[in-house]
Protein backbone atom coordinates (compact mmCIF):
# COMPACT_ATOMS: atom_id res chain seq x y z
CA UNK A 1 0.00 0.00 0.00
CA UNK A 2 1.31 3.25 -1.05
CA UNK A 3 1.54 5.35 1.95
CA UNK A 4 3.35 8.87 1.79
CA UNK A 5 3.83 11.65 4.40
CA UNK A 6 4.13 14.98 1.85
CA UNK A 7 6.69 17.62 3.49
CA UNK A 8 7.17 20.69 2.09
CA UNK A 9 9.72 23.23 2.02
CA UNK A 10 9.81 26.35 4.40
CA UNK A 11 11.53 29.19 2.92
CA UNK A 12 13.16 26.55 0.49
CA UNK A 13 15.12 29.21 -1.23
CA UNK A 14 15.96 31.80 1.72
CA UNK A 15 17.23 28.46 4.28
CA UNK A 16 19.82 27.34 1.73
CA UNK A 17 22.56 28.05 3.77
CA UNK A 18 25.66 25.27 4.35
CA UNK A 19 28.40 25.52 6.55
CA UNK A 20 30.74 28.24 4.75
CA UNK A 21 31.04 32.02 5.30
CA UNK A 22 28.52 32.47 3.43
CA UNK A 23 -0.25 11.17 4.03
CA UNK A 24 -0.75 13.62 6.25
CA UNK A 25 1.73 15.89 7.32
CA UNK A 26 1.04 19.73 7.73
CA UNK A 27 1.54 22.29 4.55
CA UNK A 28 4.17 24.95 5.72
CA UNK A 29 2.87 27.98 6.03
CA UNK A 30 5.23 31.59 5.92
CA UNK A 31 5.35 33.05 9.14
CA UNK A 32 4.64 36.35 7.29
CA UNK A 33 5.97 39.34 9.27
CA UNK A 34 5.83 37.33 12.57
CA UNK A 35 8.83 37.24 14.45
CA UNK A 36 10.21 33.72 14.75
CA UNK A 37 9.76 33.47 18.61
CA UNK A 38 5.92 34.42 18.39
CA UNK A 39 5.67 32.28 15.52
CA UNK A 40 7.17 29.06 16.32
CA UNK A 41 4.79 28.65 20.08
CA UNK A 42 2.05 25.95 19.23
CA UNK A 43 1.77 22.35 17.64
CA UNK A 44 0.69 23.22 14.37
CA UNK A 45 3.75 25.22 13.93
CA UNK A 46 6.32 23.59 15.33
CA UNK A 47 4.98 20.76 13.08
CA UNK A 48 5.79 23.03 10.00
CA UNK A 49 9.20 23.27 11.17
CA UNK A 50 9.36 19.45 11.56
CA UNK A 51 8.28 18.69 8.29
CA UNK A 52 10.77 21.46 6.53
CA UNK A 53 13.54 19.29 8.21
CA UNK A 54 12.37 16.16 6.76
CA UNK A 55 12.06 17.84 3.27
CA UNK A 56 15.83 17.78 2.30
CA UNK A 57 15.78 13.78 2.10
CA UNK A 58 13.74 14.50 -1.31
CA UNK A 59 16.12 16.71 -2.71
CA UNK A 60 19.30 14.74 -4.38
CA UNK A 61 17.63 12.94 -6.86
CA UNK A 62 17.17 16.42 -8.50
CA UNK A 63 18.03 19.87 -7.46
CA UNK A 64 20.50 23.08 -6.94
CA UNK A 65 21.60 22.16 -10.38
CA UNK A 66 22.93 18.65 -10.11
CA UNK A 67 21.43 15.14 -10.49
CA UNK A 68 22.50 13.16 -7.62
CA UNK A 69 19.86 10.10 -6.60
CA UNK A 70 21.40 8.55 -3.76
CA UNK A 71 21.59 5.02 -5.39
CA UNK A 72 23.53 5.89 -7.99
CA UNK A 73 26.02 8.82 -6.76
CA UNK A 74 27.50 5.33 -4.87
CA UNK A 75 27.26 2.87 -6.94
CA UNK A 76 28.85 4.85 -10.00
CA UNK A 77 32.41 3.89 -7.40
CA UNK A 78 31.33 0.07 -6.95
CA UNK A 79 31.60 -2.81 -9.67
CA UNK A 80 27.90 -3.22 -10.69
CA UNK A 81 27.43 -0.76 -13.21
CA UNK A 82 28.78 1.59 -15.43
CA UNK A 83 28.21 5.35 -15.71
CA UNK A 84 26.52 5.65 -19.00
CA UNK A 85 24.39 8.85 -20.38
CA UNK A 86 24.60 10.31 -23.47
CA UNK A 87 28.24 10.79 -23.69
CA UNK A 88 31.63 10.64 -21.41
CA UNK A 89 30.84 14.74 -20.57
CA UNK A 90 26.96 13.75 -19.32
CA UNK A 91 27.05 14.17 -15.93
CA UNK A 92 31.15 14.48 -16.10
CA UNK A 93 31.21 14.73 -12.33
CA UNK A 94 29.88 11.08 -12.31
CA UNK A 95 32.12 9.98 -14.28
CA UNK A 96 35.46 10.96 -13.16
CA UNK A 97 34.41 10.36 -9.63
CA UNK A 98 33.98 6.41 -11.41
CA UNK A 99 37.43 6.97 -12.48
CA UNK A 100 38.43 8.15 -8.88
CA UNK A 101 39.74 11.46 -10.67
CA UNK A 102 37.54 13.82 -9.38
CA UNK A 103 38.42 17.31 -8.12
CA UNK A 104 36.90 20.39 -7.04
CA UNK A 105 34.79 21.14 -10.16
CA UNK A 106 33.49 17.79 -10.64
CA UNK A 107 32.30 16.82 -7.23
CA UNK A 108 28.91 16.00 -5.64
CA UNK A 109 28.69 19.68 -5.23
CA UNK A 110 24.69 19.90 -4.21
CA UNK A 111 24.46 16.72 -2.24
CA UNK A 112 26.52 19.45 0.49
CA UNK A 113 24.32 21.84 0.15
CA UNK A 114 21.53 19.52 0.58
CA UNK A 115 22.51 18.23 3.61
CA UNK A 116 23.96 21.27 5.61
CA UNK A 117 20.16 22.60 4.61
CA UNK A 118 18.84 19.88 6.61
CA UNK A 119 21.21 20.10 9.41
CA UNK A 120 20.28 23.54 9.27
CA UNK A 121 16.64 23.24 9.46
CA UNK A 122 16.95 20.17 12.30
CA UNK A 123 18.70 22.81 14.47
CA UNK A 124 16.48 25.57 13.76
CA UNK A 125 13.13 23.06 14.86
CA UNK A 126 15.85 22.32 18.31
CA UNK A 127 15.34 25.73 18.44
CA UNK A 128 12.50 26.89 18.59
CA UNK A 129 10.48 23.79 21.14
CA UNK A 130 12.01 26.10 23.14
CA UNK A 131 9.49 28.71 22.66
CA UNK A 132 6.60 26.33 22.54
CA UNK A 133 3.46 26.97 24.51
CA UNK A 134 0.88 24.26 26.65
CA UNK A 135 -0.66 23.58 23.00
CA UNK A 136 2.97 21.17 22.42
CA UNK A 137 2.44 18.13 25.01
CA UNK A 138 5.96 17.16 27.16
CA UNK A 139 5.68 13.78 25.14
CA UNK A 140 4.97 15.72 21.26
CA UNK A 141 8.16 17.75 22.50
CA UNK A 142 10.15 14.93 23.25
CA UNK A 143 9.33 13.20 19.89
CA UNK A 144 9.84 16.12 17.84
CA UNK A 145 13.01 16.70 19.56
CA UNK A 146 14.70 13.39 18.88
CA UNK A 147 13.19 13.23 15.15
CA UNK A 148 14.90 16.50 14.36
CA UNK A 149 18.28 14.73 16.04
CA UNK A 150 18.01 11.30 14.34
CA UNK A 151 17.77 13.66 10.89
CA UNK A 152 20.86 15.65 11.85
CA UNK A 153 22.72 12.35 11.94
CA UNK A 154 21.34 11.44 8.97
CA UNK A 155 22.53 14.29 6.88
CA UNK A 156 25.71 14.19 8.85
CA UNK A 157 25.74 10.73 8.83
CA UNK A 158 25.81 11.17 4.35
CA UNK A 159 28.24 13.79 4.23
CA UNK A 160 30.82 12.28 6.72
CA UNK A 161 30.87 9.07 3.97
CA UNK A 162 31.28 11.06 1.41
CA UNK A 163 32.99 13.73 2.41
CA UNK A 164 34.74 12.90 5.46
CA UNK A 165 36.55 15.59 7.45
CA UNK A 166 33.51 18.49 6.95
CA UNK A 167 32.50 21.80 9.24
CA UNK A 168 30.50 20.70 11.88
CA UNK A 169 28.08 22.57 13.95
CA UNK A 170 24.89 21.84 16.62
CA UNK A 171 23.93 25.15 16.75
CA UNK A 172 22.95 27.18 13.59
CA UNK A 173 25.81 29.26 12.36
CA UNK A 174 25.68 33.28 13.33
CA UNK A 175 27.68 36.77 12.67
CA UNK A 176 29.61 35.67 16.36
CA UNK A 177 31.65 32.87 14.19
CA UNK A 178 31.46 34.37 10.71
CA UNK A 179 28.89 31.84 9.64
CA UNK A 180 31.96 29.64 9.73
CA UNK A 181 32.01 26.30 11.39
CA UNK A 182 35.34 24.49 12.62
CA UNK A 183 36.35 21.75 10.02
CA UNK A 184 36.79 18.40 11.81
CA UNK A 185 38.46 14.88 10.96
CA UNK A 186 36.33 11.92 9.80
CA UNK A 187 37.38 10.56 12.97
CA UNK A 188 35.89 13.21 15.47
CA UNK A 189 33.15 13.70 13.30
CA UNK A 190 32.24 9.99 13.38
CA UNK A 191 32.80 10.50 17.48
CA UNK A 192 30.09 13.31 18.09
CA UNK A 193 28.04 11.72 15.75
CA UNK A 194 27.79 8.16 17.27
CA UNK A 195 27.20 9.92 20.74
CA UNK A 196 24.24 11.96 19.51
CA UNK A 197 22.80 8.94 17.93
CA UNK A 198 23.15 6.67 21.30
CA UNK A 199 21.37 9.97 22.51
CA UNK A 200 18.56 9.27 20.31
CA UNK A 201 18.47 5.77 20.73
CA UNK A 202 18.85 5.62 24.56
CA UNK A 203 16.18 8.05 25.01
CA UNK A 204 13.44 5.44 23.92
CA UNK A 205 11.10 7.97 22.23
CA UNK A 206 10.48 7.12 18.82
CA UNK A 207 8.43 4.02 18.08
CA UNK A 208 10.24 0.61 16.78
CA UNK A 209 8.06 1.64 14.11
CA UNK A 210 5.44 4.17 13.49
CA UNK A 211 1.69 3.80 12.07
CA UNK A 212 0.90 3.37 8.32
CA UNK A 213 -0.32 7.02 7.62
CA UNK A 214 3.31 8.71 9.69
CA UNK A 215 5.51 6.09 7.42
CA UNK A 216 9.07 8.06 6.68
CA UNK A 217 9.42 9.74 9.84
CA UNK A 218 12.61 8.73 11.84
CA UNK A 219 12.01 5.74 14.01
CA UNK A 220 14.19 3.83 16.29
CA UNK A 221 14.47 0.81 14.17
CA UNK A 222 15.94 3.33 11.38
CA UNK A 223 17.80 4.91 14.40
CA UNK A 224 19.52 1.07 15.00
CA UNK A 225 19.96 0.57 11.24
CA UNK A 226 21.79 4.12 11.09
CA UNK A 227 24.24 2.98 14.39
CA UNK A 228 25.08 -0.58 12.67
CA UNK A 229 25.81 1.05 9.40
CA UNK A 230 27.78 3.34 11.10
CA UNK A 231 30.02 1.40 13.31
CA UNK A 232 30.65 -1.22 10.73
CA UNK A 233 31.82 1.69 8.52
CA UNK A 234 34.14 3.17 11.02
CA UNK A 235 34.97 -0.88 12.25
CA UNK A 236 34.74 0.42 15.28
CA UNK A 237 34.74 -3.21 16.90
CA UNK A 238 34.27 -1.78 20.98
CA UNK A 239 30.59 -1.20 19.53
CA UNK A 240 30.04 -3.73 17.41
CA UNK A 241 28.15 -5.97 20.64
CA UNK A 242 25.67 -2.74 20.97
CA UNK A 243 25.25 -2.66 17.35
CA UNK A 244 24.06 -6.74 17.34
CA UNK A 245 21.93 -6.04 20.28
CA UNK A 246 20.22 -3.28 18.06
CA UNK A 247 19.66 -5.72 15.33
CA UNK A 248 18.25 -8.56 17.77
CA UNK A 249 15.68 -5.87 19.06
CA UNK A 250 14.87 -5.20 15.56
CA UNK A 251 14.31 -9.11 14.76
CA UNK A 252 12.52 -9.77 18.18
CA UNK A 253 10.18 -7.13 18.13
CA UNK A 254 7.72 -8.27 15.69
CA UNK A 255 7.42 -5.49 13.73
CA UNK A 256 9.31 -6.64 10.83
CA UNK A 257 9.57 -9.28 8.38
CA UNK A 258 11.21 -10.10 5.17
CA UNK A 259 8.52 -9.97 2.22
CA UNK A 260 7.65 -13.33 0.91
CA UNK A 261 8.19 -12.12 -2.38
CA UNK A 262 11.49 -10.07 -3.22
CA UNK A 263 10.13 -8.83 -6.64
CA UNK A 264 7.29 -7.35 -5.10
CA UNK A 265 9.61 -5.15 -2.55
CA UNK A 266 9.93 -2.61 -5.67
CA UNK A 267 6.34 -2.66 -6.57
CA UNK A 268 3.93 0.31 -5.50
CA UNK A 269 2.06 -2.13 -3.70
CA UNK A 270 5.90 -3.26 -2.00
CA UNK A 271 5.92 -0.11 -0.86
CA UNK A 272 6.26 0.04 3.19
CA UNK A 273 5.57 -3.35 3.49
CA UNK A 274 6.24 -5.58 6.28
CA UNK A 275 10.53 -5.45 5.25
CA UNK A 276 10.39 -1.61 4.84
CA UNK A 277 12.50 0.07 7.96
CA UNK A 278 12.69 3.21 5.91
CA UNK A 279 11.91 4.97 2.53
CA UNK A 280 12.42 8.20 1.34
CA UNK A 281 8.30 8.89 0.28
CA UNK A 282 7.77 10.24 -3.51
CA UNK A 283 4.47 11.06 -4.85
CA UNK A 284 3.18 11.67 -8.50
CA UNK A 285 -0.08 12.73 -7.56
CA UNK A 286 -0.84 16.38 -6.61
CA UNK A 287 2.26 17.25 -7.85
CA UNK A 288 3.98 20.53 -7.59
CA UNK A 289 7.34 19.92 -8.11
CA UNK A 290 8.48 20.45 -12.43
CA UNK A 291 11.42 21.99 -13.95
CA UNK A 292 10.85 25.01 -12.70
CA UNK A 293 10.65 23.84 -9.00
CA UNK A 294 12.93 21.46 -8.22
CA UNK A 295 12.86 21.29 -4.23
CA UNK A 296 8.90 21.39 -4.64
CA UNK A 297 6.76 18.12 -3.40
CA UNK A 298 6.10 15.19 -6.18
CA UNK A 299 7.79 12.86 -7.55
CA UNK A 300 11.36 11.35 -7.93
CA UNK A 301 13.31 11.49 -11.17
CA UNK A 302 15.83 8.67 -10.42
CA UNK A 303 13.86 6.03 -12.92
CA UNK A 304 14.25 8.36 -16.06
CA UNK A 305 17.55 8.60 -15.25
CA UNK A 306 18.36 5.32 -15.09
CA UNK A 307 16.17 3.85 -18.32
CA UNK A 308 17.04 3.37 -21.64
CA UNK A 309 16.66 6.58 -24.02
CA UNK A 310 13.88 6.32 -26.83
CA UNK A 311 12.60 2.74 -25.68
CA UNK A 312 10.17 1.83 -28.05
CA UNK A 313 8.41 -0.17 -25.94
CA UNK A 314 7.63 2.36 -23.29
CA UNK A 315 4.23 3.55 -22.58
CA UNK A 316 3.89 6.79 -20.64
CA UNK A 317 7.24 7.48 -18.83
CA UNK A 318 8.69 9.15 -21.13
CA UNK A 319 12.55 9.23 -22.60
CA UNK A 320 15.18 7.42 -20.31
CA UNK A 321 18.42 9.15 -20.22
CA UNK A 322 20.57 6.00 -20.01
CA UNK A 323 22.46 6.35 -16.95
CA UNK A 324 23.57 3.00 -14.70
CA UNK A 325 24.00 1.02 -17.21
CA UNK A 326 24.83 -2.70 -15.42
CA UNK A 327 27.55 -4.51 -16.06
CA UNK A 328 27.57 -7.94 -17.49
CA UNK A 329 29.64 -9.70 -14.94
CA UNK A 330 26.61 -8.50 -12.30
CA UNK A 331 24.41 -10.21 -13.74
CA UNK A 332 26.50 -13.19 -14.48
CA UNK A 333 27.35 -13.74 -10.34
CA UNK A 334 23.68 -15.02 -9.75
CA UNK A 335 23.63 -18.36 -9.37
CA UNK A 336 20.64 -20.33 -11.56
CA UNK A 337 17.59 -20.29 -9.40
CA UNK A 338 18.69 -17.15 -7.11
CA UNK A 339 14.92 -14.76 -7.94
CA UNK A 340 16.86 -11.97 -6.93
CA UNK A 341 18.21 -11.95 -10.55
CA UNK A 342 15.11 -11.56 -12.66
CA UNK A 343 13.91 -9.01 -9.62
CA UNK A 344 16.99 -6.96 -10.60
CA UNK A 345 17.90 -7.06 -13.73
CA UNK A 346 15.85 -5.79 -16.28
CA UNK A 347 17.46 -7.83 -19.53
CA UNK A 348 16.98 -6.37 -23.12
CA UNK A 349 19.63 -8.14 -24.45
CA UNK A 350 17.34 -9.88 -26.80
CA UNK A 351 16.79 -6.42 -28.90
CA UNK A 352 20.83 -6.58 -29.54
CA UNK A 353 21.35 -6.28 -33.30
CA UNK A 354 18.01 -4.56 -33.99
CA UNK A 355 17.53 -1.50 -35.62
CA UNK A 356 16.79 1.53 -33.31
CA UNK A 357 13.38 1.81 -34.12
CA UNK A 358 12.81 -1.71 -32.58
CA UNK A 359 14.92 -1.29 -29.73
CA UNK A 360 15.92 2.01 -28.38
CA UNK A 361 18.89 4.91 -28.67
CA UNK A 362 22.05 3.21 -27.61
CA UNK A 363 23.73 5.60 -25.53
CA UNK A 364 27.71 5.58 -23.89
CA UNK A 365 28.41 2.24 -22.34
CA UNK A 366 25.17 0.78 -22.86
CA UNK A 367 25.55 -3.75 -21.66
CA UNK A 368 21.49 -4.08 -22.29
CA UNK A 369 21.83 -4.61 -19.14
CA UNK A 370 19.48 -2.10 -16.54
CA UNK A 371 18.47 -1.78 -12.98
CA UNK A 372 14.74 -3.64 -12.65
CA UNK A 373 14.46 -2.35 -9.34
CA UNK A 374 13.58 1.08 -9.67
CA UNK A 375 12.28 0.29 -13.76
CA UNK A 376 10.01 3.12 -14.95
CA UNK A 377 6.70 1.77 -15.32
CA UNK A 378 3.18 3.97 -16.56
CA UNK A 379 1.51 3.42 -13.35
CA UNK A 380 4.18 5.03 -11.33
CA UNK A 381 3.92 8.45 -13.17
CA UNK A 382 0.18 8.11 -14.49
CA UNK A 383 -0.84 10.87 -11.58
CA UNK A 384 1.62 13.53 -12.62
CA UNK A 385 -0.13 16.66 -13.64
CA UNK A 386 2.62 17.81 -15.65
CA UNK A 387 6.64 16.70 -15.99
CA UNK A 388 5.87 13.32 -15.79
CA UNK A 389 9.20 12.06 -16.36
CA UNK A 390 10.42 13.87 -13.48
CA UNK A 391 7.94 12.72 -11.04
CA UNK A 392 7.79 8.74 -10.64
CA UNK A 393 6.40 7.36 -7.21
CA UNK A 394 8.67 5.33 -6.70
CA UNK A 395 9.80 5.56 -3.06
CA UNK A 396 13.95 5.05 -2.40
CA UNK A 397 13.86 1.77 -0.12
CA UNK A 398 16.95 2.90 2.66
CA UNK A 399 16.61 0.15 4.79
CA UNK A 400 15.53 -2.50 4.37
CA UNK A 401 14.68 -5.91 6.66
CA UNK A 402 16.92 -8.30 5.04
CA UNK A 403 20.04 -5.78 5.47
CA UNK A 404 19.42 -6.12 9.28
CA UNK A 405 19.19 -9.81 9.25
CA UNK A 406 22.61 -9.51 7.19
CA UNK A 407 24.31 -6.88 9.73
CA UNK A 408 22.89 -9.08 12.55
CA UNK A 409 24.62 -12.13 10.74
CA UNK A 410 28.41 -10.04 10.18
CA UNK A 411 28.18 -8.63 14.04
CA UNK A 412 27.57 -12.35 15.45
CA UNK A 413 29.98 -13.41 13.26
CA UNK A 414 32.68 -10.50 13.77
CA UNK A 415 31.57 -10.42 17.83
CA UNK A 416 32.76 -14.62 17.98
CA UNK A 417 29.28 -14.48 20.15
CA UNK A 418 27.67 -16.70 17.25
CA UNK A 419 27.68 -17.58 13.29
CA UNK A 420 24.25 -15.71 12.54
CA UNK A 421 23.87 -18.88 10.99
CA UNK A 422 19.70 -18.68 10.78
CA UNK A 423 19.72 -14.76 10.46
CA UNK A 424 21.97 -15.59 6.96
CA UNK A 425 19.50 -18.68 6.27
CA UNK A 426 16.38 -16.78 5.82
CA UNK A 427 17.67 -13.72 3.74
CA UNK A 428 19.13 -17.23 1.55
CA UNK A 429 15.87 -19.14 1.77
CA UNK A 430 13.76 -15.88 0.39
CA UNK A 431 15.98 -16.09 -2.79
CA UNK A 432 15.90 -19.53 -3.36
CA UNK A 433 19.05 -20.86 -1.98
CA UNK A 434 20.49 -23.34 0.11
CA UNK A 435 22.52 -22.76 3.24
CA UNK A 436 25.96 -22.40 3.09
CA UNK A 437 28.35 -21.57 6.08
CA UNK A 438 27.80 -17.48 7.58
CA UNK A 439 31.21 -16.43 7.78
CA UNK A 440 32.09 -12.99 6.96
CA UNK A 441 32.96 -13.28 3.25
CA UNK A 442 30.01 -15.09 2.64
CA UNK A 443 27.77 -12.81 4.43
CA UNK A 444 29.25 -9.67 2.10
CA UNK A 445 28.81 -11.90 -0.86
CA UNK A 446 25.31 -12.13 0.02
CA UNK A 447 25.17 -8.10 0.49
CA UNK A 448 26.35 -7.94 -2.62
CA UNK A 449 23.15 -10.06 -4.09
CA UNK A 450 20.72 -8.56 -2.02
CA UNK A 451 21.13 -5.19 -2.40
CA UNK A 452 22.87 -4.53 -6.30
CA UNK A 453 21.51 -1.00 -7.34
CA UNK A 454 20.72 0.24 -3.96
CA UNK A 455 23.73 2.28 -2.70
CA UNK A 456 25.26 -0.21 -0.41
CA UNK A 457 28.55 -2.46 -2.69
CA UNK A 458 30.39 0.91 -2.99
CA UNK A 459 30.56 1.77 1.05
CA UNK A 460 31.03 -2.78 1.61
CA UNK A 461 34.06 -2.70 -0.32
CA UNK A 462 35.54 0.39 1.37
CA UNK A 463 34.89 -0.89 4.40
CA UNK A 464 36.45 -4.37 4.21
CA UNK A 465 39.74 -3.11 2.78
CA UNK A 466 40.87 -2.49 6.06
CA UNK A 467 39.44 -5.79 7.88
CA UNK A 468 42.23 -8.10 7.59
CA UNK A 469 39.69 -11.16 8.17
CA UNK A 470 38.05 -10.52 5.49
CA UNK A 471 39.07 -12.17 1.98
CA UNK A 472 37.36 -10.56 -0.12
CA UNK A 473 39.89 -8.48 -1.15
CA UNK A 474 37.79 -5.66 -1.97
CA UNK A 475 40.35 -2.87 -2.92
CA UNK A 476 41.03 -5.02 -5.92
CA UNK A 477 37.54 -4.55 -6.81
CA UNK A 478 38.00 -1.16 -7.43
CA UNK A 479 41.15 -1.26 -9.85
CA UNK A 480 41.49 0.21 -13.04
CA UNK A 481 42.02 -3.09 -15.01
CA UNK A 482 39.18 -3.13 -17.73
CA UNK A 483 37.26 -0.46 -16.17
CA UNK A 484 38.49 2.56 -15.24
CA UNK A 485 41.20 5.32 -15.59
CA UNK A 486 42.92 5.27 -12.45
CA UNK A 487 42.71 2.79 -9.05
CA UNK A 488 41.03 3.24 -5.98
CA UNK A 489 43.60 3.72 -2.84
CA UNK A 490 42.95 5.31 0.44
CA UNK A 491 42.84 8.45 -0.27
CA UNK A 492 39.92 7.90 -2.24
CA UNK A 493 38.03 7.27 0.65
CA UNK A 494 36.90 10.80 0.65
CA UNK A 495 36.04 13.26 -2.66
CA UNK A 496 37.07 16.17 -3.01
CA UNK A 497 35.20 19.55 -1.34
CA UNK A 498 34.46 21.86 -4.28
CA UNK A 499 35.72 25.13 -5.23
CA UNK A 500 32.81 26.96 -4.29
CA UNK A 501 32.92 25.92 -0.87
CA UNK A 502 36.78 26.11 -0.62
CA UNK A 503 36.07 29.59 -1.99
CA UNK A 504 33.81 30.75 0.94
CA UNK A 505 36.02 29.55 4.04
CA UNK A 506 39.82 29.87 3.61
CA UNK A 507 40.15 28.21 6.42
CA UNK A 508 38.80 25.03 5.05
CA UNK A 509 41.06 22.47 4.05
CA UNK A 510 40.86 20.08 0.41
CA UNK A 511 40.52 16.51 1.15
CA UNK A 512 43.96 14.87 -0.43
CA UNK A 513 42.36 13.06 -2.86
């Protein structure tokens, strides 16, 4: 059942500011003329402020001039797909960062912008409860409060992986400090955040999961999902036990389950289903977001983007634009009788040889190969008032059920307090396979299956280059041989900071990339 919470943006344009010198939720409303602290007193209000925070999440896929869904601005660095697009200079950004020569012009320039503006907004709602009146319950408080927290570690949480050592800030930025925030390591900003998220967590307010018509907003199952991705990241083994014991409260609570069928996860119908732990909500319907108003509510452009261009076959969506084009060898790893495969690859290898006008435009490395996943379909865009190509329903699945039965499976294993032996079983038995034996290579093999086209290889690999138990020997997964220009080492870990931002504090410092 498609269920959507609709935020919109409050003062979208005027609250762009980053870090440098320079169903049923409520419809903001401009506080026009009122000051902030008479504004910002009773429910309704501080609910408008809520939802503004929430809004940035919708952002990436399309905005401040950049194309950046989430799913592929990572796994453009992994080995699943290619970059793709109409030539080698569409979307050049993408692919030099696939080459791992990036710099300062060709960076994921807006995804900063997009989440400082969230940070920005989650401290200005921290703000203002407290100027609230008797209308905002002590519990409504407390629950907005430790939303707008979770969210800040979100969009920290984003630009830490990407960007690593990045200005950080709790309290909105004023004249007093320049609008200037101290630039800190990865590793301090990876300490404050994991505190402020144990914060969250410890405080037991949000639900393990909330009611159909409030799905999107930050739980504390997406709050345990966001620690174990976290500490597994940072292999920061002294929390690896809390991080299990997350997971188990996740699995024992009933809540959750892994859908029965796998294809059906990226139907509408999939949509917050009993696996879903959290989506980013997208909504053809009612639309007001076009090419004229990006950061407006509506739809998600990510399936044009990643579709084949001038399909003939294609009913209402509209031109694809040929982006994330898979690679054969992905599809080639399933094993016969694994339904993952047919759920995620979306094969037209069968209109090879044929002339365009019976297949489609062949655009820069195009396999035939394409994400199924996230497919454009007619029904997903049929509600779209205008722009249809730019507004798809299709909600971005973040977390997902099976990836905590996986995380649960690596931390027993990785803890030595168990083999996570029937936690690896089930996310097996749902694709059709037999058991084989849950140790840690395995278990990132099976990451690998479960979750191609969904943002996570890129940030596995990383990760395991430094785990010496592991054999996967994922840094060789991201050498140049047959696919890129240059190879991945460690200082890759990080892209670069761009020029505008560089620009606007001299103080902050280039990542050595």
């Amino acid at each position: 059942m498609k269920t959507t919470i609709k935020t919109f943006g409050l003062f979208a344009a005027a609250l762009l500011l980053t870090t440098s010198c320079s169903d049923d939720f409520l419809t903001v409303t401009k506080p026009d003329g009122d000051p902030l602290e008479e504004y910002y007193v009773n429910d309704q209000r501080i609910n408008e402020a809520l939802n503004a925070a929430y809004d940035p999440i919708h952002w990436p896929d399309w905005g401040l001039g950049q194309y950046n869904a989430l799913n592929i601005d990572a796994e453009i660095m992994g080995d699943d797909f290619w970059v793709g697009g109409e030539t080698k200079t569409d979307m050049k950004n993408w692919h030099m960062l696939s080459n791992f020569v990036a710099d300062e012009n060709n960076t994921l320039s807006s995804l900063w912008t997009v989440n400082y503006s969230g940070i920005k907004r989650c401290n200005d709602l921290l703000r203002y409860l407290g100027w609230v009146d008797t209308s905002v319950t002590p519990e409504n408080k407390k629950s907005y409060e430790m939303q707008a927290r979770c969210m800040r570690v979100y969009y920290y949480n984003m630009l830490w992986h990407y960007f690593g050592n990045i200005p950080f800030y709790l309290e909105n930025l004023t004249a007093a400090t320049n609008y200037c925030a101290p630039q800190k390591t990865a590793d301090e900003v990876y300490a404050e955040l994991i505190s402020e998220l144990e914060a969250v967590i410890d405080s037991k307010v949000l639900p393990m999961r909330w009611e159909d018509s409030q799905s999107g907003r930050a739980s504390q199952a997406m709050a345990y999902m966001m620690y174990a991705e976290m500490v597994t990241y940072q292999n920061d083994k002294d929390r690896f036990g809390k991080a299990l014991d997350y997971m188990k409260e996740i699995i024992n609570s009933g809540k959750y389950a892994l859908n029965p069928d796998f294809a059906n996860l990226w139907d509408e119908s999939g949509e917050w289903c009993s696996e879903s732990i959290w989506e980013i909500n997208y909504e053809d319907g009612g639309n007001d977001r076009g090419w004229n108003s990006p950061l407006a509510t509506g739809g998600t452009i990510m399936p044009t983007l990643i579709s084949p261009n001038n399909y003939v076959l294609s009913d209402r969506w509209g031109d694809g634009w040929g982006f994330l084009p898979m690679r054969v060898e992905t599809y080639d790893m399933y094993a016969e009788g694994d339904v993952r495969r047919d759920a995620t690859v979306w094969d037209l290898r069968h209109l090879e040889g044929l002339a365009e006008e019976n297949s489609y435009h062949l655009r820069y490395e195009n396999t035939y190969l394409w994400l199924n996943k996230y497919r454009p379909k007619a029904e997903n865009n049929a509600d779209a008032a205008y722009d249809n190509n730019l507004n798809f329903n299709n909600n971005y699945r973040y977390y997902r059920y099976a990836e905590c039965l996986l995380y649960a499976a690596e931390l027993a294993v990785r803890t030595g307090s168990g083999n996570g032996q029937a936690w690896f079983d089930e996310v097996r038995s749902r694709a059709g396979l037999s058991s084989i034996t849950a140790n840690l290579d395995n278990i990132i093999e099976e990451r690998h299956l479960e979750f191609v086209g969904e943002g996570k290889r890129y940030w596995d690999l990383v990760r395991m280059v430094d785990v010496p138990e592991s054999s996967v020997n994922a840094q060789n997964k991201l050498v140049a041989e047959g696919y890129r220009e240059n190879n991945w080492t460690k200082n890759k870990k990080y892209i670069p900071i761009a020029q505008a931002e560089l620009d606007s504090d001299p103080a902050l410092k280039q990542n050595n990339y």
